[in-house]
Protein backbone atom coordinates (compact mmCIF):
# COMPACT_ATOMS: atom_id res chain seq x y z
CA UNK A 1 -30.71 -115.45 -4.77
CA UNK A 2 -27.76 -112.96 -5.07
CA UNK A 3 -24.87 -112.97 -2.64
CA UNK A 4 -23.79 -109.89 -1.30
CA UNK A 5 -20.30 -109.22 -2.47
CA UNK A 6 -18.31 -106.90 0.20
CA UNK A 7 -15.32 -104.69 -0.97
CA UNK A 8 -13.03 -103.44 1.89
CA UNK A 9 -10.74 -100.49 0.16
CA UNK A 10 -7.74 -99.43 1.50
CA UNK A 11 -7.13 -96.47 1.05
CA UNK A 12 -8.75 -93.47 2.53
CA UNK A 13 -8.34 -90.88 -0.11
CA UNK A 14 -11.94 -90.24 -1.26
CA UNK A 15 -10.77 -89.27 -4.54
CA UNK A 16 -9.41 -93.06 -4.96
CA UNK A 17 -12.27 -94.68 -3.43
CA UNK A 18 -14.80 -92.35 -5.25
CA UNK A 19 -13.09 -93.46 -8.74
CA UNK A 20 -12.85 -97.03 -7.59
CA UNK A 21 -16.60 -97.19 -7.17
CA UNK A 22 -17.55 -95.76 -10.51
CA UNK A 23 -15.29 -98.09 -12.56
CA UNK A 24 -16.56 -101.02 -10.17
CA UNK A 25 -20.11 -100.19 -11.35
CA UNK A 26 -19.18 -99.23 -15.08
CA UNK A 27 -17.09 -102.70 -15.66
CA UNK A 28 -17.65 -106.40 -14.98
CA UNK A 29 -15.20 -106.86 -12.83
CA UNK A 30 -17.73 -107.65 -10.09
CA UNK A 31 -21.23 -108.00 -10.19
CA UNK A 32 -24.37 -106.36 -8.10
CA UNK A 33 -24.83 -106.44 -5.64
CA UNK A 34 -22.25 -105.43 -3.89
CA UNK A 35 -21.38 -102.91 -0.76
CA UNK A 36 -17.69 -100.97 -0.64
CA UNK A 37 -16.51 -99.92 2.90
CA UNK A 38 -14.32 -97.00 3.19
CA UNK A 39 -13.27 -94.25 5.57
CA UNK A 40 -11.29 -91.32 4.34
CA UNK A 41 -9.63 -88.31 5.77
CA UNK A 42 -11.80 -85.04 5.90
CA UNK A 43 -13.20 -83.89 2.49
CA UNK A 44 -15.58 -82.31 0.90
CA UNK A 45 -17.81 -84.15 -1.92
CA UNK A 46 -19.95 -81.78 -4.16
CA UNK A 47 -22.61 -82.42 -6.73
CA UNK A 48 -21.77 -82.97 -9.86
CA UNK A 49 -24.05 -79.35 -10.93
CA UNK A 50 -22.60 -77.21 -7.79
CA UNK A 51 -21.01 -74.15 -7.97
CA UNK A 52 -17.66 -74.54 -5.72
CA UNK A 53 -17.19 -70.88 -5.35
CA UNK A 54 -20.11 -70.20 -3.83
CA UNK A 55 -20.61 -73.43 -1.16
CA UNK A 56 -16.90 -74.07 -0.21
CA UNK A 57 -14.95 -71.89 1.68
CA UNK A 58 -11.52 -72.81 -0.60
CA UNK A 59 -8.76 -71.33 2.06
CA UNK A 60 -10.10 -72.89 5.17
CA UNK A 61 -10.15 -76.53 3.57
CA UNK A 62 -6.18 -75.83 2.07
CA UNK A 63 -5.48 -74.36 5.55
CA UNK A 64 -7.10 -78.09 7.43
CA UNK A 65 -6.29 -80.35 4.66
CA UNK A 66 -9.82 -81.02 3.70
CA UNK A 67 -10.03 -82.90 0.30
CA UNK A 68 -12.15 -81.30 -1.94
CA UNK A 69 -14.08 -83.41 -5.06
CA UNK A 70 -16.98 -83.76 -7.33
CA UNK A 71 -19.26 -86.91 -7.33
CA UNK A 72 -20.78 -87.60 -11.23
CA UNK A 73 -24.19 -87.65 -9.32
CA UNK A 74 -26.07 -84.13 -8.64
CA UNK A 75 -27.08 -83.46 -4.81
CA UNK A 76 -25.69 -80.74 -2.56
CA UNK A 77 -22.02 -80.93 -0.95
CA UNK A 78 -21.42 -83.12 2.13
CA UNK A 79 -18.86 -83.11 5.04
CA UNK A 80 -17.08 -86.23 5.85
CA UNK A 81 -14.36 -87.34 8.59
């Protein structure tokens, strides 16, 4: 049997942690499984197929300093604080 690995990141700039976990699971640096815990400021995470213009309203998130980025993966955009 497997052990669970646990990654703890440290920063909480989705962009960062977003990037860390797609190298993680594109390299051998550590092997599955494995869980990554992060918290980031307010953002925004889209699908990789969504049209930004039409689901994000761009001036609010400048105006709050919400993060907006794309995940690789398709799905619809999601909220996080």
């Amino acid at each position: 049997m497997e052990k669970m690995q646990y990654v703890v990141m440290k920063t909480d700039d989705i962009r960062t942690n977003l990037a860390t976990e797609q190298y993680l699971m594109n390299s051998d640096k550590i092997k599955p499984p494995f869980m990554l815990f992060y918290i980031e400021k307010p953002c925004i995470i889209v699908g990789r197929n969504q049209n930004t213009m039409e689901e994000i309203n761009q001036k609010y998130c400048e105006e709050h300093g919400i993060t907006i980025t794309r995940r690789l993966s398709g799905g619809g955009a999601m909220y996080q604080d």
